[in-house]
Protein backbone atom coordinates (compact mmCIF):
# COMPACT_ATOMS: atom_id res chain seq x y z
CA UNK A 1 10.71 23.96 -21.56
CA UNK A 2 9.82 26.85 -24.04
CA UNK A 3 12.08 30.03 -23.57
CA UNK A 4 10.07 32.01 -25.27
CA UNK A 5 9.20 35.65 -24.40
CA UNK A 6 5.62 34.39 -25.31
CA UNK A 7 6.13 31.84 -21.95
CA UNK A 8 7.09 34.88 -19.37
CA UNK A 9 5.58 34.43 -16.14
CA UNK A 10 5.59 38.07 -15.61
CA UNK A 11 4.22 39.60 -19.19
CA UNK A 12 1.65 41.98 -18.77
CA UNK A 13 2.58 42.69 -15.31
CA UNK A 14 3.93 45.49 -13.64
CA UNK A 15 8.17 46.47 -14.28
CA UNK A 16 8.40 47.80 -10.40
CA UNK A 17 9.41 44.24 -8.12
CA UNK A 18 7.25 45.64 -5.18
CA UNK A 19 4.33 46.25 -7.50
CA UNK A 20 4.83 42.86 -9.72
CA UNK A 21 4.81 40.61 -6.49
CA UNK A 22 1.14 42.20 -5.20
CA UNK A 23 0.18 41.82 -9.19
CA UNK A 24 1.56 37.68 -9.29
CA UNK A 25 -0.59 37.43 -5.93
CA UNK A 26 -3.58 38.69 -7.67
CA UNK A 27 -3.47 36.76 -10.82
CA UNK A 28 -2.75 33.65 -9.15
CA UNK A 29 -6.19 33.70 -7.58
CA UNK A 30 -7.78 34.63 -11.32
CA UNK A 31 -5.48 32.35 -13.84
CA UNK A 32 -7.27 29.30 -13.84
CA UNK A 33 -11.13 30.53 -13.53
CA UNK A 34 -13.27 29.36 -16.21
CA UNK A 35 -13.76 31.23 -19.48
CA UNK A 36 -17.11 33.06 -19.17
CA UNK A 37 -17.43 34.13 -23.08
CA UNK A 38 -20.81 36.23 -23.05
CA UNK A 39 -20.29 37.76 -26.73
CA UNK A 40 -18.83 36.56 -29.75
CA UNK A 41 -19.22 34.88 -33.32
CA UNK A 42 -17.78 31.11 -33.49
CA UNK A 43 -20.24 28.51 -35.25
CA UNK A 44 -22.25 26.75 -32.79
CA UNK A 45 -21.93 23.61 -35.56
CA UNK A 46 -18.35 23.23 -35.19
CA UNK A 47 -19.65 21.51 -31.38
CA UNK A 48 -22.08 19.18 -32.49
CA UNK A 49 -20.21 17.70 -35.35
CA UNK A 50 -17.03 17.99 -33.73
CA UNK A 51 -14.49 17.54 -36.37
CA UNK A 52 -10.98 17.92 -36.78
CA UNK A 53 -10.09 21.39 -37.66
CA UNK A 54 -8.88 21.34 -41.60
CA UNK A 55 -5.99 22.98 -41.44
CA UNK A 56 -3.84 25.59 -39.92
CA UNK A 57 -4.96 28.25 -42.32
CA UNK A 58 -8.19 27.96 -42.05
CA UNK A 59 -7.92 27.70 -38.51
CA UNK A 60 -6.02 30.10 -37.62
CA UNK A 61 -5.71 32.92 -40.08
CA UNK A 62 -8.74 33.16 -42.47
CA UNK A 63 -11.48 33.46 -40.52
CA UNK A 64 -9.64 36.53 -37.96
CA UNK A 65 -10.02 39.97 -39.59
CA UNK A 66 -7.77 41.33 -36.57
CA UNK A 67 -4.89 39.16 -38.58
CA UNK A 68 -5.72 39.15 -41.95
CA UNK A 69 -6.58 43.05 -42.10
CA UNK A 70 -2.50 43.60 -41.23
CA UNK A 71 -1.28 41.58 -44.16
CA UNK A 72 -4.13 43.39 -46.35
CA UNK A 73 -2.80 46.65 -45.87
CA UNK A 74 1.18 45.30 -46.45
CA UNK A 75 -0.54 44.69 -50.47
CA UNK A 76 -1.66 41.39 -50.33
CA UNK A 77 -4.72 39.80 -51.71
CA UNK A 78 -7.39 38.50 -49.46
CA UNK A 79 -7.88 36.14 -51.78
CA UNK A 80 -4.42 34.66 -51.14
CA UNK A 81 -5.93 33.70 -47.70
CA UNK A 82 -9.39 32.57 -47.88
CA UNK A 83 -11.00 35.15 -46.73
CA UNK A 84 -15.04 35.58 -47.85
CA UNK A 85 -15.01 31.64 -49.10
CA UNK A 86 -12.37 32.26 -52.06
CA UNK A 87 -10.35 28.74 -53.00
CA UNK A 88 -6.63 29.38 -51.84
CA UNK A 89 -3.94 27.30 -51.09
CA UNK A 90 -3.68 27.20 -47.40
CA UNK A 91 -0.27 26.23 -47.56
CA UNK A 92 0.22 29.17 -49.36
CA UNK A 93 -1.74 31.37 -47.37
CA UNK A 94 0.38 30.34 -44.03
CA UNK A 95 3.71 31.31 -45.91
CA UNK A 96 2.49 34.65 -46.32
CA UNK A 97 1.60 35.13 -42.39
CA UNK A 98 4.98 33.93 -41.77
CA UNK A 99 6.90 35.68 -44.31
CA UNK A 100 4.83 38.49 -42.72
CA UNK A 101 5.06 37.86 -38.75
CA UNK A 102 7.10 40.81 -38.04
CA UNK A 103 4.15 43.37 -38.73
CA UNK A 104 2.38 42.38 -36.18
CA UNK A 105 5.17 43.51 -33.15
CA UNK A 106 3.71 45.87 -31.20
CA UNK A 107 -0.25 44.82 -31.82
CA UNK A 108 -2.87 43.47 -29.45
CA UNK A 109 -3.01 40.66 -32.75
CA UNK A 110 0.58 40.11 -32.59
CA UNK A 111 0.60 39.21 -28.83
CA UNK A 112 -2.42 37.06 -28.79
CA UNK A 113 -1.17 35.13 -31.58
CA UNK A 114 2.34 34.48 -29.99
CA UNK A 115 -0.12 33.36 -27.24
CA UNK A 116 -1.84 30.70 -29.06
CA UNK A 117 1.53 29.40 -30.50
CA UNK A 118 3.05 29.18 -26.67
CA UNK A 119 -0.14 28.03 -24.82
CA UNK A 120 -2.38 26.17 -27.15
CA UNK A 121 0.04 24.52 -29.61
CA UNK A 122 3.36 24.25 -27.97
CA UNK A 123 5.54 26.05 -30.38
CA UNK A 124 7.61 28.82 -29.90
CA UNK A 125 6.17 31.60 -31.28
CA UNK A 126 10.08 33.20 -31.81
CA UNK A 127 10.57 30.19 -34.10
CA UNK A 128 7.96 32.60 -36.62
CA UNK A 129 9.74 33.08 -40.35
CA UNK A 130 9.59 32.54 -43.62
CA UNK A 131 12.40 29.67 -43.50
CA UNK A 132 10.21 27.90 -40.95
CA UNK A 133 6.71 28.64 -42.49
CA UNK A 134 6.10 24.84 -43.65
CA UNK A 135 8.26 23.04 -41.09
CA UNK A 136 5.09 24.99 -38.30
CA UNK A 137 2.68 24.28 -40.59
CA UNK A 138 2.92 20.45 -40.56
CA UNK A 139 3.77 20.54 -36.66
CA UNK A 140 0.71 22.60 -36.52
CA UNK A 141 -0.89 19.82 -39.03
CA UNK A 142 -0.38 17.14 -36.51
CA UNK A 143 -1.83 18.67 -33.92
CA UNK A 144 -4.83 19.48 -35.39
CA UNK A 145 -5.12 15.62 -36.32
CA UNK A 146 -5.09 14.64 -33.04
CA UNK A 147 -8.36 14.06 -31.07
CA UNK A 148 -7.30 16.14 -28.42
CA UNK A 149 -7.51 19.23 -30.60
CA UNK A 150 -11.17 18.50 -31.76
CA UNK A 151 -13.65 21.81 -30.80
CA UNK A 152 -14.89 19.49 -27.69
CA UNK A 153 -11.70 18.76 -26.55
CA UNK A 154 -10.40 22.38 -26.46
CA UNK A 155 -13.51 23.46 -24.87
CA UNK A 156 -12.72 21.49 -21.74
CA UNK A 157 -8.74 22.60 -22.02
CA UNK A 158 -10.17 25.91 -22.35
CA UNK A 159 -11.74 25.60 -19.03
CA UNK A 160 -14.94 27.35 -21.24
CA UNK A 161 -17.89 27.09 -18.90
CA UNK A 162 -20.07 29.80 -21.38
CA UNK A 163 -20.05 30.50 -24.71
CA UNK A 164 -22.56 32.83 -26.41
CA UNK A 165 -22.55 33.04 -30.28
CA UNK A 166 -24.38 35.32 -32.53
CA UNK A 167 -27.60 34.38 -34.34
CA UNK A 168 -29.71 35.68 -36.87
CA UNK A 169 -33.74 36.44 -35.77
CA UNK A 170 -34.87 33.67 -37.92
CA UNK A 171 -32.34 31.14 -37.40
CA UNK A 172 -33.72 27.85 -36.18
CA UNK A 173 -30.42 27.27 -33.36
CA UNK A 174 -30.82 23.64 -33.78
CA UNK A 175 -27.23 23.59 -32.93
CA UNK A 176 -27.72 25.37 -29.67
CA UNK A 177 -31.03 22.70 -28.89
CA UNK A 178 -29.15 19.95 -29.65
CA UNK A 179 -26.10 20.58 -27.59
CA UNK A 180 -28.04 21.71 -24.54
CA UNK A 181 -29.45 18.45 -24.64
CA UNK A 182 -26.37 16.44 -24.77
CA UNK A 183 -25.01 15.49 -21.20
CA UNK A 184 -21.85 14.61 -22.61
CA UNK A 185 -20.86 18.22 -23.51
CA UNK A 186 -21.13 20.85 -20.53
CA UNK A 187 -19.75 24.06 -22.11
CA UNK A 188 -22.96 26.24 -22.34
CA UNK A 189 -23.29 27.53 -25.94
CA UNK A 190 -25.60 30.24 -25.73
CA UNK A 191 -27.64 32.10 -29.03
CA UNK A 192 -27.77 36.20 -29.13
CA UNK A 193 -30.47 37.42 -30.69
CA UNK A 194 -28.76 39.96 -33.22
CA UNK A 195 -31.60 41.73 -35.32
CA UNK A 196 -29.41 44.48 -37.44
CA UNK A 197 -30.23 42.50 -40.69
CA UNK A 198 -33.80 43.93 -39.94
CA UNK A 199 -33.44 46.89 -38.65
CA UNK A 200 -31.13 48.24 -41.22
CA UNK A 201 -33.49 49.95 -43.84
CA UNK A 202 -30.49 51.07 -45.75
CA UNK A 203 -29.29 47.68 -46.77
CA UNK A 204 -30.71 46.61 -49.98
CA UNK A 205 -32.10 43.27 -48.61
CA UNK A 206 -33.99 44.94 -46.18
CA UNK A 207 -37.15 44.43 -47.82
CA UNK A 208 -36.82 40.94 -48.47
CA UNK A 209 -35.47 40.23 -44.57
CA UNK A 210 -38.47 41.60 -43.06
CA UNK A 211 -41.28 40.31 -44.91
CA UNK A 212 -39.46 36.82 -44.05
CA UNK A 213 -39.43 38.30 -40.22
CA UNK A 214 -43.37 38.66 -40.11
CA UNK A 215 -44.16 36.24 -41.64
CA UNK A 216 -43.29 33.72 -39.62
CA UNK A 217 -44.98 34.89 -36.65
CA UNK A 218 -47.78 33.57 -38.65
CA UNK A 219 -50.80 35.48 -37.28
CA UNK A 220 -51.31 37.38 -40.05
CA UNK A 221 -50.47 40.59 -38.92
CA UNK A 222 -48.74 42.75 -41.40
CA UNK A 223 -47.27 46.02 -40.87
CA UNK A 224 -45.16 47.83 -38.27
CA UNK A 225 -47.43 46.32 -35.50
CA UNK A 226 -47.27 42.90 -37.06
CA UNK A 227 -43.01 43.61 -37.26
CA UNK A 228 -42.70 44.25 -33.76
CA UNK A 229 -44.82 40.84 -32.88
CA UNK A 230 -42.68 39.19 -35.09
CA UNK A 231 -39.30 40.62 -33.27
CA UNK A 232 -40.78 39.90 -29.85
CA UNK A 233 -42.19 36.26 -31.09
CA UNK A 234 -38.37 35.58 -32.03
CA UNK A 235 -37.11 37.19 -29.26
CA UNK A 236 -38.92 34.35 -26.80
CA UNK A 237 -37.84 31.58 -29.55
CA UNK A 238 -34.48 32.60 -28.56
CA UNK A 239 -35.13 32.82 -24.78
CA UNK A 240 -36.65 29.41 -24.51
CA UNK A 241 -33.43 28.38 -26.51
CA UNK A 242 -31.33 29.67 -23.68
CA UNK A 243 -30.79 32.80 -24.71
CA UNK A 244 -29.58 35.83 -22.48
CA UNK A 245 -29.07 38.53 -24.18
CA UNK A 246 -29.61 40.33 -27.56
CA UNK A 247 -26.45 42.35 -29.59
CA UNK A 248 -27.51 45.83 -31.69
CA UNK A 249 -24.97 47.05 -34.09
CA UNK A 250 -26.49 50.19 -35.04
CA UNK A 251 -24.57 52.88 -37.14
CA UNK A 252 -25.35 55.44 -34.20
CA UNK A 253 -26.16 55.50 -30.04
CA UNK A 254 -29.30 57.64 -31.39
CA UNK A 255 -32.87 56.17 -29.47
CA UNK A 256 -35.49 58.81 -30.54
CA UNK A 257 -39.01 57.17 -30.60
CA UNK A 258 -41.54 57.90 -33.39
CA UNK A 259 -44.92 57.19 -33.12
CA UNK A 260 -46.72 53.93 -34.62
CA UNK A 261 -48.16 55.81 -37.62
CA UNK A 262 -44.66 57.80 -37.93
CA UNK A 263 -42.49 54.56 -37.75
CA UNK A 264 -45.30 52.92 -40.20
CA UNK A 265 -44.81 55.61 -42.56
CA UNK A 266 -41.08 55.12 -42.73
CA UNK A 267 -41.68 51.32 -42.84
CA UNK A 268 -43.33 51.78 -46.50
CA UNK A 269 -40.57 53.70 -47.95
CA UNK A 270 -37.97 51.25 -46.50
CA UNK A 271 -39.90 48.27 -48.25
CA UNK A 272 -40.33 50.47 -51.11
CA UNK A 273 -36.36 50.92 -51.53
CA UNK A 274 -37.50 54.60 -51.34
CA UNK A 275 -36.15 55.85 -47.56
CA UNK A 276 -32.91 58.04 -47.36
CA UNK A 277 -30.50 57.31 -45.37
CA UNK A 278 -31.50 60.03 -42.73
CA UNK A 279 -35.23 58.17 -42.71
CA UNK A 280 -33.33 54.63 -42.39
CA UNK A 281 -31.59 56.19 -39.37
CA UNK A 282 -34.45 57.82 -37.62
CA UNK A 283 -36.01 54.29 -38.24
CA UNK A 284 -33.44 52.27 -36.75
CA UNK A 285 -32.87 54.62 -33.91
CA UNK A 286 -36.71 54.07 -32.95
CA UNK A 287 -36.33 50.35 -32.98
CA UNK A 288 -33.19 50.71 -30.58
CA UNK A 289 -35.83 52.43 -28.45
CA UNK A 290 -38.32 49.54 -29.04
CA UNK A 291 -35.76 47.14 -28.15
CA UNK A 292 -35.12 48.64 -24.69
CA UNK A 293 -38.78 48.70 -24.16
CA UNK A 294 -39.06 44.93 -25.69
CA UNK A 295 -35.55 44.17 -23.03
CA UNK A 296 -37.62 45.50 -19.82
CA UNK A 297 -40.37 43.13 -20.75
CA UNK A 298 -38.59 39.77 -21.56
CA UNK A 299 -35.34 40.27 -19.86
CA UNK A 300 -32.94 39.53 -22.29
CA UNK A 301 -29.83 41.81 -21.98
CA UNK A 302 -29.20 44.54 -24.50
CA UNK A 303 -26.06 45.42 -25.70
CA UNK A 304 -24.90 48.54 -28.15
CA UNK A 305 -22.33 49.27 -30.27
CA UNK A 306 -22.61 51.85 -32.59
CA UNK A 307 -19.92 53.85 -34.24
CA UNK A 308 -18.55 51.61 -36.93
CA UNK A 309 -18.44 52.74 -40.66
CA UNK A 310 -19.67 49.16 -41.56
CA UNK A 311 -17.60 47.95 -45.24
CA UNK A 312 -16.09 50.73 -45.86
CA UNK A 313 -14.26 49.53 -48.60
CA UNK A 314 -16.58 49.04 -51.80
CA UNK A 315 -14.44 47.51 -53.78
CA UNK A 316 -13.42 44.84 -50.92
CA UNK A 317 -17.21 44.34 -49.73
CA UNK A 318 -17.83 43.42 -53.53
CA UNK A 319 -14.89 40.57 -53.94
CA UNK A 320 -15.16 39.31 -49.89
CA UNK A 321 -18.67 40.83 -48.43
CA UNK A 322 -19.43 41.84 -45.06
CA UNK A 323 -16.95 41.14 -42.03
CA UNK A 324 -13.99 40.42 -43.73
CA UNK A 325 -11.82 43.77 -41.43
CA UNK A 326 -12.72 47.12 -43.40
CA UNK A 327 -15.13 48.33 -40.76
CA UNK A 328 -13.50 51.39 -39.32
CA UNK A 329 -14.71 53.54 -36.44
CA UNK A 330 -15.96 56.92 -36.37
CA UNK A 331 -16.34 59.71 -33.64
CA UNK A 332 -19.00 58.74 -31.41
CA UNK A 333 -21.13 60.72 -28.66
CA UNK A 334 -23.49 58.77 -26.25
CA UNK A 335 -24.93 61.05 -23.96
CA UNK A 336 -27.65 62.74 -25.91
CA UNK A 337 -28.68 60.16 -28.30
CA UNK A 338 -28.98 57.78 -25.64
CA UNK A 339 -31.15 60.16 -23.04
CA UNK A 340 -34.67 59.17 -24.40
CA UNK A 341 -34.51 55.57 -24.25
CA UNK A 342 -32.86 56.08 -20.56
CA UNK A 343 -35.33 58.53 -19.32
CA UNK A 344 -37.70 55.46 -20.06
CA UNK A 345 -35.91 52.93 -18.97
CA UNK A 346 -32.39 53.26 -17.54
CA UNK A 347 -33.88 53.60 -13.88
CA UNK A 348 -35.33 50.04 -13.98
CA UNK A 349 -32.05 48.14 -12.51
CA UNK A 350 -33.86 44.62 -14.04
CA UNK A 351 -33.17 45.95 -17.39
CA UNK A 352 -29.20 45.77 -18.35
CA UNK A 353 -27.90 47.86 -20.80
CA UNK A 354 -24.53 47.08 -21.69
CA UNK A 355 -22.55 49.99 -23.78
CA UNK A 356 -19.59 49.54 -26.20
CA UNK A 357 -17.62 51.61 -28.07
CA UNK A 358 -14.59 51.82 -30.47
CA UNK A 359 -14.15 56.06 -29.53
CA UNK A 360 -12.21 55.96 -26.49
CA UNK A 361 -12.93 58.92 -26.10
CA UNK A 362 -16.19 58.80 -24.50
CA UNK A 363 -15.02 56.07 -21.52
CA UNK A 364 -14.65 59.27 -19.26
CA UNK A 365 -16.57 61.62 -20.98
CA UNK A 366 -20.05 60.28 -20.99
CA UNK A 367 -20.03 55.97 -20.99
CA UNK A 368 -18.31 56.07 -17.31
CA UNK A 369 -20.81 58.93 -15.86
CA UNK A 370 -24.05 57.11 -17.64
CA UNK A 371 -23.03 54.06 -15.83
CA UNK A 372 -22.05 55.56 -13.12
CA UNK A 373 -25.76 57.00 -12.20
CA UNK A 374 -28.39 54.32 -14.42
CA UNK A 375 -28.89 51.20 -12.51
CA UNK A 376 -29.41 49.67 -15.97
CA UNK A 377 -25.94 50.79 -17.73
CA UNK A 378 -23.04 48.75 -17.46
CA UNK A 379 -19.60 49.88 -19.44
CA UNK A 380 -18.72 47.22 -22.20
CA UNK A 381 -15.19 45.90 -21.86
CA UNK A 382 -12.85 47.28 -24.17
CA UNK A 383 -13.98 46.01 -27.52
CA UNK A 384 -12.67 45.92 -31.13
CA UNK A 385 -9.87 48.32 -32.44
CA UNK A 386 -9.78 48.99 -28.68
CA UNK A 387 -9.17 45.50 -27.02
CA UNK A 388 -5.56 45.89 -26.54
CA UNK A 389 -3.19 45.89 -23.55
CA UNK A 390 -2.47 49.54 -23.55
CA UNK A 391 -6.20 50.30 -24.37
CA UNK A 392 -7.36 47.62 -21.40
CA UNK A 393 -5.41 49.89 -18.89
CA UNK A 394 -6.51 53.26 -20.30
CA UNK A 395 -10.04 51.94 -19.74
CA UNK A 396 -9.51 50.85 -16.30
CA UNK A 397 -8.04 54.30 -15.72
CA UNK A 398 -10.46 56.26 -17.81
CA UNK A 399 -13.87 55.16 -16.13
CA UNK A 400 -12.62 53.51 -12.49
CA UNK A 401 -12.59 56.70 -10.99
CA UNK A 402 -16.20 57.66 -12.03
CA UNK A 403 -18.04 54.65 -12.14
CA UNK A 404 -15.89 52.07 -9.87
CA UNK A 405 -15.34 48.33 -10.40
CA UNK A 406 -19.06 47.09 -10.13
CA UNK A 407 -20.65 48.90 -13.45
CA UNK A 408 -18.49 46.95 -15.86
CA UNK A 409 -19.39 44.01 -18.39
CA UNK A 410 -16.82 41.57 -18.06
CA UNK A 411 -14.38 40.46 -20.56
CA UNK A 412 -15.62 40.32 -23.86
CA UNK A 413 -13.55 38.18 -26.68
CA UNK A 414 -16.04 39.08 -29.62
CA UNK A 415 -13.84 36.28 -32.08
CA UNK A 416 -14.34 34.59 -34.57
CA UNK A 417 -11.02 32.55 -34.00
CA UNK A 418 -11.51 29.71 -31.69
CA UNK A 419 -7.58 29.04 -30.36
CA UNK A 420 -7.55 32.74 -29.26
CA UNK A 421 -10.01 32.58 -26.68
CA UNK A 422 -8.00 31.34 -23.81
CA UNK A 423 -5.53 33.99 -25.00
CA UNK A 424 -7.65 36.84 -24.79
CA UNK A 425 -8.93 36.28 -21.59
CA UNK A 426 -5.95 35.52 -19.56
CA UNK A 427 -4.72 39.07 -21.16
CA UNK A 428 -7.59 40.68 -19.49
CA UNK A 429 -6.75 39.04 -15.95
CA UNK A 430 -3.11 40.25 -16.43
CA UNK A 431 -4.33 43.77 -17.35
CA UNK A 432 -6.58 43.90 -14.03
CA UNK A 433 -4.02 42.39 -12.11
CA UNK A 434 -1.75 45.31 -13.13
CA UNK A 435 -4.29 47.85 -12.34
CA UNK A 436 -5.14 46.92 -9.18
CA UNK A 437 -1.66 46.25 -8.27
CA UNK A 438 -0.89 49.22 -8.51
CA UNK A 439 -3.75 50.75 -6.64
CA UNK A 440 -2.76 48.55 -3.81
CA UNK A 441 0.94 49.82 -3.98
CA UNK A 442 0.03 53.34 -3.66
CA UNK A 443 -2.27 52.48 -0.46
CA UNK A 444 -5.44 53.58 -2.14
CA UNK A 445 -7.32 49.95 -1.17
CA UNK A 446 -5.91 46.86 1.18
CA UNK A 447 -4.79 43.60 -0.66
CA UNK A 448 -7.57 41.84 0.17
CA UNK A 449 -9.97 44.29 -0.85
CA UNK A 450 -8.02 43.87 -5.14
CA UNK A 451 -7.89 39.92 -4.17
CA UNK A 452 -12.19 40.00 -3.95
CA UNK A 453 -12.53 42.89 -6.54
CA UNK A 454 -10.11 40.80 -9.15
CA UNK A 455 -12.33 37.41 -8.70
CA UNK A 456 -15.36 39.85 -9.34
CA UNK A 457 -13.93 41.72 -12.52
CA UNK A 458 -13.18 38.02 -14.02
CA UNK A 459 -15.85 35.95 -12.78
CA UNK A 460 -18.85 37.30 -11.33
CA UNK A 461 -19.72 40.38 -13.49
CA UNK A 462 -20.23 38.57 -16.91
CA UNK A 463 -22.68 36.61 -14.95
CA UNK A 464 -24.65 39.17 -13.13
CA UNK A 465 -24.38 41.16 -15.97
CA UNK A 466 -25.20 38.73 -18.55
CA UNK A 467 -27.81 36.84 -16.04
CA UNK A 468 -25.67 33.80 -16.35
């Protein structure tokens, strides 16, 4: 049996004895629920061919910009670890992680990691170092050979009951099609419609993305009118694909409508190459408008989050591209930007709004109030540079008050790194499990009441939320 720190019954949970016995109750009725993922970025593919995973690096380490972003800024090459489809030696790569473990004490990355080690693998995450580095990577290297540790297999370990990727407009989800179809595999791998690519007039392939967009609505329209045909003809391609909700990374929470002959006008510049970004802005914040108004009509949900400073290194966006961990937040304000689109639409409790952010800032400030009044907002679960333990409980504490349990999203994993998953999610339960805890301690609500309101946090938000 492990001793590691990593297997503690009691991490996460409250230090007081009287408080960590109502917190044990309350997680034991939430540990083993299934994993409702409603947002995040793994490969549909890796389900329908099922293969064995290559190799610990590649597992584990290139493909998670939470982990390799911490070794990045300790000087070493991305390169070195396979990050944006550069040849290394994985081998290699894992002997830097573990020559590097100890700069992740302290981080949200650090704890989840130690979590995969313990829970999914077996190995004790303390055993970490340089002298071990290749001993763990060929223990890891048998596990992954094993059929038990093929993506189909770890779904059902996982207990994963939903899964929702993220999908470009034009993408054919032949992945999604084919695995709905296949009795044999039950997780529910779901597409997200996630449009930025085409919405993003400041992005030099903007030009090229949406004449591809209209043209495959194939009517023959051309235009702004025949663009937002297109959008709403992919938009039901992805619905009748199982589909449930669509994902808008915009650079701002700004939703000012323009006309049709304003948002035309700023259409031909954009395909000219000749908008500024102000222009490219006031476009994209119309379309986040136009999406709200396209959400009421279909029903898929429509989640925000603005307020990264996307690439933000130019020299790493040139070697790696897009995605690779040098997005950084900004200072972000909600309430203004956000009042046209929910004078039009935020009253209508069939259309749900889901809000993220990576400013903090604005949980009690404005997201908690908007949710707490629009039948349409929800608060996004702590998200990003902000989905850590200490953040989780600041959250709880930051919007609770205002907007109470029943306005929130659900745990959201947004990974790219499969193994983390289970992970991430039981870190959430703990978190809640603490909260309310401690709200039952100081007499504020019954036991019961935090035994019903836990089970609804975990399991039954994501799916009203995300009409799952």
């Amino acid at each position: 049996m492990s001793t590691s720190h990593a297997a503690h019954p009691d991490r996460l949970l409250p230090a007081d004895p009287g408080t960590r016995d109502i917190a044990r109750r309350l997680l034991a009725g939430v540990e083993d629920l299934p994993i409702i993922s409603p947002h995040g970025h793994l490969d549909p593919t890796m389900f329908t061919t099922n293969d064995a995973f290559p190799d610990p690096t590649t597992l584990l380490i290139s493909p998670d910009h939470y982990l390799t972003r911490v070794l990045h800024s300790a000087g070493h090459e991305l390169s070195e670890l396979g990050v944006g489809g550069h040849e290394a030696d994985p081998r290699e790569g894992w002997r830097i992680f573990c020559s590097n473990f100890d700069l992740y004490t302290g981080t949200a990355t650090g704890y989840w990691v130690e979590q995969e080690f313990e829970h999914v693998f077996g190995i004790n995450p303390d055993r970490i170092s340089a002298e071990n580095a290749d001993t763990i990577y060929d223990e890891l290297a048998e596990i992954l050979a094993r059929p038990d540790f093929r993506p189909r297999a770890l779904a059902e370990e996982f207990k994963l009951e939903v899964l929702a990727t993220t999908d470009d407009p034009l993408d054919d989800l032949a992945p999604h099609k084919e695995l709905a179809a296949d009795p044999t595999f039950t997780t529910r791998v779901l597409p997200t419609f996630r449009p930025d690519a085409y919405t993003e007039m400041y992005k030099p392939e903007f030009a090229d993305k949406v004449q591809q967009l209209i043209d495959t609505a194939g009517d023959g329209q051309t235009g702004f009118e025949g663009y937002l045909r297109a959008m709403r003809y992919r938009r039901q391609y992805f619905i009748d694909a199982g589909a449930t909700s669509a994902d808008h990374g915009t650079h701002d929470a700004d939703t000012t409508p323009l006309t049709n002959a304003e948002a035309q006008k700023l259409l031909d510049k954009g395909l000219r190459g000749e908008a500024t970004f102000a222009e490219a802005l006031a476009f994209e914040a119309n379309m986040t408008y136009r999406f709200a108004e396209m959400s009421q009509d279909d029903g898929l949900v429509m989640t925000l989050h603005p307020g990264s400073y996307r690439n933000h290194s130019t020299s790493a966006f040139e070697k790696y591209g897009a995605d690779i961990g040098h997005d950084i937040p900004f200072q972000m304000e909600y309430t203004r930007p956000l009042q046209p689109m929910l004078s039009a639409f935020g009253e209508n409790k069939d259309f749900h709004f889901v809000i993220f952010t990576m400013d903090e800032t604005t949980f009690s400030r404005e997201i908690a109030p908007l949710a707490g009044y629009y039948p349409s907002v929800y608060a996004g679960a702590p998200w990003w540079f902000i989905d850590e333990i200490d953040a989780m409980n600041r959250f709880r504490q930051a919007t609770t008050g205002t907007m109470g349990f029943s306005r929130y999203s659900g745990f959201i994993d947004d990974t790219r790194a499969y193994c983390s998953i289970p992970a991430r999610h039981n870190t959430s339960r703990r978190v809640e499990a603490n909260y309310l805890a401690r709200l039952v301690a100081e007499h504020r609500i019954t036991e019961d009441r935090a035994a019903d309101i836990i089970v609804d946090l975990i399991d039954a938000s994501p799916r009203r939320v995300f009409k799952l």
